[in-house]
C-alpha atoms as a PDB file:
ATOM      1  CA  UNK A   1     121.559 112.998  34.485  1.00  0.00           C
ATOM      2  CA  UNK A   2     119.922 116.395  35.952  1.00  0.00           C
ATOM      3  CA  UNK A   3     116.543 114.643  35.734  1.00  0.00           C
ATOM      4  CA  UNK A   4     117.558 111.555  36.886  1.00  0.00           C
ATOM      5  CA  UNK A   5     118.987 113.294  40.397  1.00  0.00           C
ATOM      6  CA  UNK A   6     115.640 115.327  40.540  1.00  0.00           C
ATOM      7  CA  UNK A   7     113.597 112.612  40.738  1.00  0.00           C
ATOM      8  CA  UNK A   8     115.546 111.021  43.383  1.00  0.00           C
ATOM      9  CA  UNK A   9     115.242 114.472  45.224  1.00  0.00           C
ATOM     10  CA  UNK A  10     111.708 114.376  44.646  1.00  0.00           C
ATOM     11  CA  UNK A  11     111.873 110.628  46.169  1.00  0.00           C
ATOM     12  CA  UNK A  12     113.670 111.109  49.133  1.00  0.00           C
ATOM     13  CA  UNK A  13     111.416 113.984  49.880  1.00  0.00           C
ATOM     14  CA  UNK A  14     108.402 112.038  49.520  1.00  0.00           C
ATOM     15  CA  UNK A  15     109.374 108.732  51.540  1.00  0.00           C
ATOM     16  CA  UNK A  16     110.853 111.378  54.334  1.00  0.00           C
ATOM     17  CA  UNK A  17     107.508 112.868  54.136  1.00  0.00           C
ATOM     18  CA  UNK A  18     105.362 109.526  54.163  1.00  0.00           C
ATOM     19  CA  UNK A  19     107.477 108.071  57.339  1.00  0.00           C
ATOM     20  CA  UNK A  20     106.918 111.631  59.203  1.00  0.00           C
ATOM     21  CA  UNK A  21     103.409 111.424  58.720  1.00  0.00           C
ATOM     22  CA  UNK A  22     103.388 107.335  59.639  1.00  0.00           C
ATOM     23  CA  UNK A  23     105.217 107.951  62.730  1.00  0.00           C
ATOM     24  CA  UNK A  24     102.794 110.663  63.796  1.00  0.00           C
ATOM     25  CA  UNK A  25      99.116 108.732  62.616  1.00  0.00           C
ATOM     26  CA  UNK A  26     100.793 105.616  64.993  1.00  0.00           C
ATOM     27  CA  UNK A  27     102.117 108.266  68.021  1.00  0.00           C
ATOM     28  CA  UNK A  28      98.365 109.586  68.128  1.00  0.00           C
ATOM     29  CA  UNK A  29      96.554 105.992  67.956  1.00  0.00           C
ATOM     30  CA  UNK A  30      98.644 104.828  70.443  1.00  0.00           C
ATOM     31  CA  UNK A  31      98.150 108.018  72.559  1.00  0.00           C
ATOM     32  CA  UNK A  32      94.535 107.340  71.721  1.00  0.00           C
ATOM     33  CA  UNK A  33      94.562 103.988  72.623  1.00  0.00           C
ATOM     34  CA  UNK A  34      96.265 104.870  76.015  1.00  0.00           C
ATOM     35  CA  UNK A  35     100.210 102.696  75.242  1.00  0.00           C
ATOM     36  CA  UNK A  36     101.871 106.032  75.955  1.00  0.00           C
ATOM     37  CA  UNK A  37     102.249 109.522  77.135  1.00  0.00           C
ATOM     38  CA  UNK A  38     102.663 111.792  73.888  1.00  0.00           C
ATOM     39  CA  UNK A  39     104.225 114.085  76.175  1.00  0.00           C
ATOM     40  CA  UNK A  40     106.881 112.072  77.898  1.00  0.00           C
ATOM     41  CA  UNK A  41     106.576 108.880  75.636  1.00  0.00           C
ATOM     42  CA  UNK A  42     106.542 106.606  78.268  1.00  0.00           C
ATOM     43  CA  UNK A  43     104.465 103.624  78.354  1.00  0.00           C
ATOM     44  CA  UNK A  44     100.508 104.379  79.954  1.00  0.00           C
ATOM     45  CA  UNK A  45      98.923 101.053  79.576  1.00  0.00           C
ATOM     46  CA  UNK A  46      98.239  99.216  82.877  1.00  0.00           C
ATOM     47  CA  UNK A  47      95.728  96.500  83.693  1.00  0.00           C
ATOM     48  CA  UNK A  48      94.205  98.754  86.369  1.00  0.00           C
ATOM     49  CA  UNK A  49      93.384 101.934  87.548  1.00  0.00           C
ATOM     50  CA  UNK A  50      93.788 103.298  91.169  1.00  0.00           C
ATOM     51  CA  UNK A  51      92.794 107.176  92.453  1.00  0.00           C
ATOM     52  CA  UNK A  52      94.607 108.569  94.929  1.00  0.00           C
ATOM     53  CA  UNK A  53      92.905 110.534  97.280  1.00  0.00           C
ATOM     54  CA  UNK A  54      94.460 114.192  97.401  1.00  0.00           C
ATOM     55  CA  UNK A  55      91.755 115.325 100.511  1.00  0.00           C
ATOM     56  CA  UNK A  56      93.085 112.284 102.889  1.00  0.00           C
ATOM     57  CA  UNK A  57      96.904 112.656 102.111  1.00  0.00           C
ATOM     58  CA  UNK A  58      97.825 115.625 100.563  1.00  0.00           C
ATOM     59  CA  UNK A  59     101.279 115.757 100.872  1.00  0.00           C
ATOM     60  CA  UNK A  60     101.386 112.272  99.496  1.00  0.00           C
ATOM     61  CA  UNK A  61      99.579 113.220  96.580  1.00  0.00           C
ATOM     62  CA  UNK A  62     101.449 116.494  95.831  1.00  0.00           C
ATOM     63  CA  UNK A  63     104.933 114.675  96.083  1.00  0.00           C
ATOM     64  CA  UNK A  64     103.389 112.224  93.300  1.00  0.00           C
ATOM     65  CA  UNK A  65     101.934 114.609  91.313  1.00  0.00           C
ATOM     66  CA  UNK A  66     105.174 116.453  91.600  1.00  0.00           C
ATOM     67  CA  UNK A  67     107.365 113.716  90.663  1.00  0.00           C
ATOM     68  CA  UNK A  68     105.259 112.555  87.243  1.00  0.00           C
ATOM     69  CA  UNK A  69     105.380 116.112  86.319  1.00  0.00           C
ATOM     70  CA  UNK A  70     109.364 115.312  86.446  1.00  0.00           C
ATOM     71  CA  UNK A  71     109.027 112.477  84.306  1.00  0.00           C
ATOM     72  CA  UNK A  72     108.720 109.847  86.914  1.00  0.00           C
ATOM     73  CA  UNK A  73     106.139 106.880  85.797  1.00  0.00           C
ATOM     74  CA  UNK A  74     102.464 106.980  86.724  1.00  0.00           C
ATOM     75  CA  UNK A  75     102.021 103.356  86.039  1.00  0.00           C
ATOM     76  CA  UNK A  76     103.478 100.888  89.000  1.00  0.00           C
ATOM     77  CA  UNK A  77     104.529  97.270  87.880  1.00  0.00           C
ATOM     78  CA  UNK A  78     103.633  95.139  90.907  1.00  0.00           C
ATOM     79  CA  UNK A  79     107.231  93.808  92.333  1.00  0.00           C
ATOM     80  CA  UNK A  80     106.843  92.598  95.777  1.00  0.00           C
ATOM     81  CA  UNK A  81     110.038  91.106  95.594  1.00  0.00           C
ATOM     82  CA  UNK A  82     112.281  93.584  94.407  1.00  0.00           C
ATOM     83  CA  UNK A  83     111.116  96.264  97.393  1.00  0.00           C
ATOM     84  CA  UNK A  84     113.798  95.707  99.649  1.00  0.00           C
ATOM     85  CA  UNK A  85     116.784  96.557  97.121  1.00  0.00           C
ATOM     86  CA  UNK A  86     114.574  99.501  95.270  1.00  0.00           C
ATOM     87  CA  UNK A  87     114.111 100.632  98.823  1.00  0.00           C
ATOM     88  CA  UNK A  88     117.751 100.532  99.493  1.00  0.00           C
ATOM     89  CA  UNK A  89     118.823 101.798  96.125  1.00  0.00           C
ATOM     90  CA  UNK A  90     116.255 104.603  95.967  1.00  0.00           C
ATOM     91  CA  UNK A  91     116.960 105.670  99.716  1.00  0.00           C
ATOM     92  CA  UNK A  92     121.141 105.427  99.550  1.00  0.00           C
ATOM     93  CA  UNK A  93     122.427 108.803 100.258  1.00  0.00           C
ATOM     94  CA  UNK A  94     119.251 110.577 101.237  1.00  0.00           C
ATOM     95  CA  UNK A  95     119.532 111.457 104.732  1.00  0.00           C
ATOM     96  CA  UNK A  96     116.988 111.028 107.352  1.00  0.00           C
ATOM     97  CA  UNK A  97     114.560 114.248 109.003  1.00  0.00           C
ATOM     98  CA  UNK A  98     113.512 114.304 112.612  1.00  0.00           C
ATOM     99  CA  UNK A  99     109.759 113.911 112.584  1.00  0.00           C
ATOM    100  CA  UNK A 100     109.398 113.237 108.721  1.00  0.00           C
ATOM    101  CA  UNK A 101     109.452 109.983 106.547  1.00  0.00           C
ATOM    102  CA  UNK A 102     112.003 109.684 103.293  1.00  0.00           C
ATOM    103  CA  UNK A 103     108.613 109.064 100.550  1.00  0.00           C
ATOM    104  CA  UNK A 104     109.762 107.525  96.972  1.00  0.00           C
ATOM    105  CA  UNK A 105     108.183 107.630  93.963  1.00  0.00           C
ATOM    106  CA  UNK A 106     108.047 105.627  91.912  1.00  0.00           C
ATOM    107  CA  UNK A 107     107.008 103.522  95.398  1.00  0.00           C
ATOM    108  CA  UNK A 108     110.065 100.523  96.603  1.00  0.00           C
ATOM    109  CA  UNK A 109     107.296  97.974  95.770  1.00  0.00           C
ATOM    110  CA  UNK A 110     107.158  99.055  91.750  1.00  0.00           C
ATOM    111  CA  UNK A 111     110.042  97.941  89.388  1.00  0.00           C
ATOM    112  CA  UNK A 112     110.205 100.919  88.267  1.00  0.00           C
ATOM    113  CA  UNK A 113     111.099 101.865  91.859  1.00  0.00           C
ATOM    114  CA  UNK A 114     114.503 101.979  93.115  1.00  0.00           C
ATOM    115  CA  UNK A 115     117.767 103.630  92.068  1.00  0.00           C
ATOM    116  CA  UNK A 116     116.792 107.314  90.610  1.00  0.00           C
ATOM    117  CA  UNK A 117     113.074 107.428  92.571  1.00  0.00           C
ATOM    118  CA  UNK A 118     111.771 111.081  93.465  1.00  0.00           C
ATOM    119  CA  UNK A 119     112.546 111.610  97.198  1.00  0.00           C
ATOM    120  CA  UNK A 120     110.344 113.688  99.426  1.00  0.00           C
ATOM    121  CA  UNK A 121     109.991 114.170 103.261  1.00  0.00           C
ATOM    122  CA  UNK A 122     106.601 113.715 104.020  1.00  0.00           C
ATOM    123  CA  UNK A 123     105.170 113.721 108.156  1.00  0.00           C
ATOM    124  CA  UNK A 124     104.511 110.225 109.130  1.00  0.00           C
ATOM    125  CA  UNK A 125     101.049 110.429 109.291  1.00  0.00           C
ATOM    126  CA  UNK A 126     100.166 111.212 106.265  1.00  0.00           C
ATOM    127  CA  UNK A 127     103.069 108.871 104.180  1.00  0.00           C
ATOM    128  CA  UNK A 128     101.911 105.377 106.321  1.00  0.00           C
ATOM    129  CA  UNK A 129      97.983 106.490 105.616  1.00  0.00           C
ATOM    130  CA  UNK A 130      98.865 106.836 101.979  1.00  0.00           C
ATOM    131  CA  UNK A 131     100.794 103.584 102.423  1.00  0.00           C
ATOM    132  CA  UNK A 132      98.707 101.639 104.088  1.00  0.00           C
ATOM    133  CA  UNK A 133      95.611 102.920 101.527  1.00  0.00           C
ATOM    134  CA  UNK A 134      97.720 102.318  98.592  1.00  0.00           C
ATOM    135  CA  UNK A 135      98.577  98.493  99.861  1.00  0.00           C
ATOM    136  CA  UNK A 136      95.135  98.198 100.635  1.00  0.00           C
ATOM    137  CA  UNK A 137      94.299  99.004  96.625  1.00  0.00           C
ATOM    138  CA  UNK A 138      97.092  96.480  95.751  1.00  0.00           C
ATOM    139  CA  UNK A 139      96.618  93.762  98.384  1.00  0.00           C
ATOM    140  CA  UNK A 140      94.788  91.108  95.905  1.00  0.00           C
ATOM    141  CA  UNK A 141      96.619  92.068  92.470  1.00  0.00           C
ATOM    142  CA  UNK A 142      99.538  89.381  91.571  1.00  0.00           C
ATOM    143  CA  UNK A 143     102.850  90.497  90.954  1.00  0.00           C
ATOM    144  CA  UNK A 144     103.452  91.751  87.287  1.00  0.00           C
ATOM    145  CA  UNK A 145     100.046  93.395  87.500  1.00  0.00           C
ATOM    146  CA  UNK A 146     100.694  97.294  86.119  1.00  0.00           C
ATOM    147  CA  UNK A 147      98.427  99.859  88.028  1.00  0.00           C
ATOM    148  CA  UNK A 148      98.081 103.570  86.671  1.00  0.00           C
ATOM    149  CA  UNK A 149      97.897 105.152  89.814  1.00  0.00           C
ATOM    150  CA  UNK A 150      95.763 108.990  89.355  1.00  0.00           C
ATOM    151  CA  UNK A 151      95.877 111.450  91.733  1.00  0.00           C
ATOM    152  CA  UNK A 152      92.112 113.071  92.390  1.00  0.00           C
END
């Protein structure tokens, strides 16, 4: 009986062994292959690539930078649609600033936008440049389309 429960021991340790070692080989191909962020271990993949330009907007690009180090998603699903109520969901309760504009990230036009977006006050001219150069980037992609968007 003793050598029967030792080998089961000696099984269990093994298979918990085997399945640490299989999660971690697929968690570093995938990380490899760019699905998701090791670190946070949310999904990375996206069918494009955008760079934000820090020199032209910099407050823009520190509020973004600033809310993916919080967690918030670096990749934007395209969601034309669904702007209006992220907008109003991701806005609700955050009052307005004289002479500054209420910026979200994740951005209204993203599903991943809306209720629990990073809020920042931003001055105008620099959050409707970074609006209008980020719309610009997205203008011809299809809704659905998933753009990493990288701050430079």
């Amino acid at each position: 009986m003793d050598t029967m429960n030792k080998k089961r021991k000696k099984n269990k340790k093994t298979a918990s062994v085997f399945l640490f070692l299989l999660i971690v080989l697929v968690s570093v191909v995938a990380k490899s292959l760019g699905l998701f962020d090791g670190e946070t271990g949310k999904s990375t993949s996206a069918d494009q690539t955008i760079y934000f330009p820090s020199d032209k907007y910099p407050e823009t690009a520190k509020h973004i930078k600033d809310a993916i180090a919080k967690g918030a998603s670096s990749v934007c699903t395209i969601d034309r649609k669904g702007a209006e109520e992220n907008r109003r969901q991701s806005l609700a309760g955050v009052a307005t600033k004289k002479n500054y504009d209420r910026d979200e990230w994740p951005m209204a036009m993203c599903a991943e936008g809306g209720k629990g977006a990073d809020i920042a006050y931003i001055k105008p001219a620099d959050n409707r440049g970074a609006g209008s150069w980020i719309g610009n980037q997205l203008d011809k992609l299809p809704d659905g389309t998933r753009v990493e968007i990288v701050v430079k």
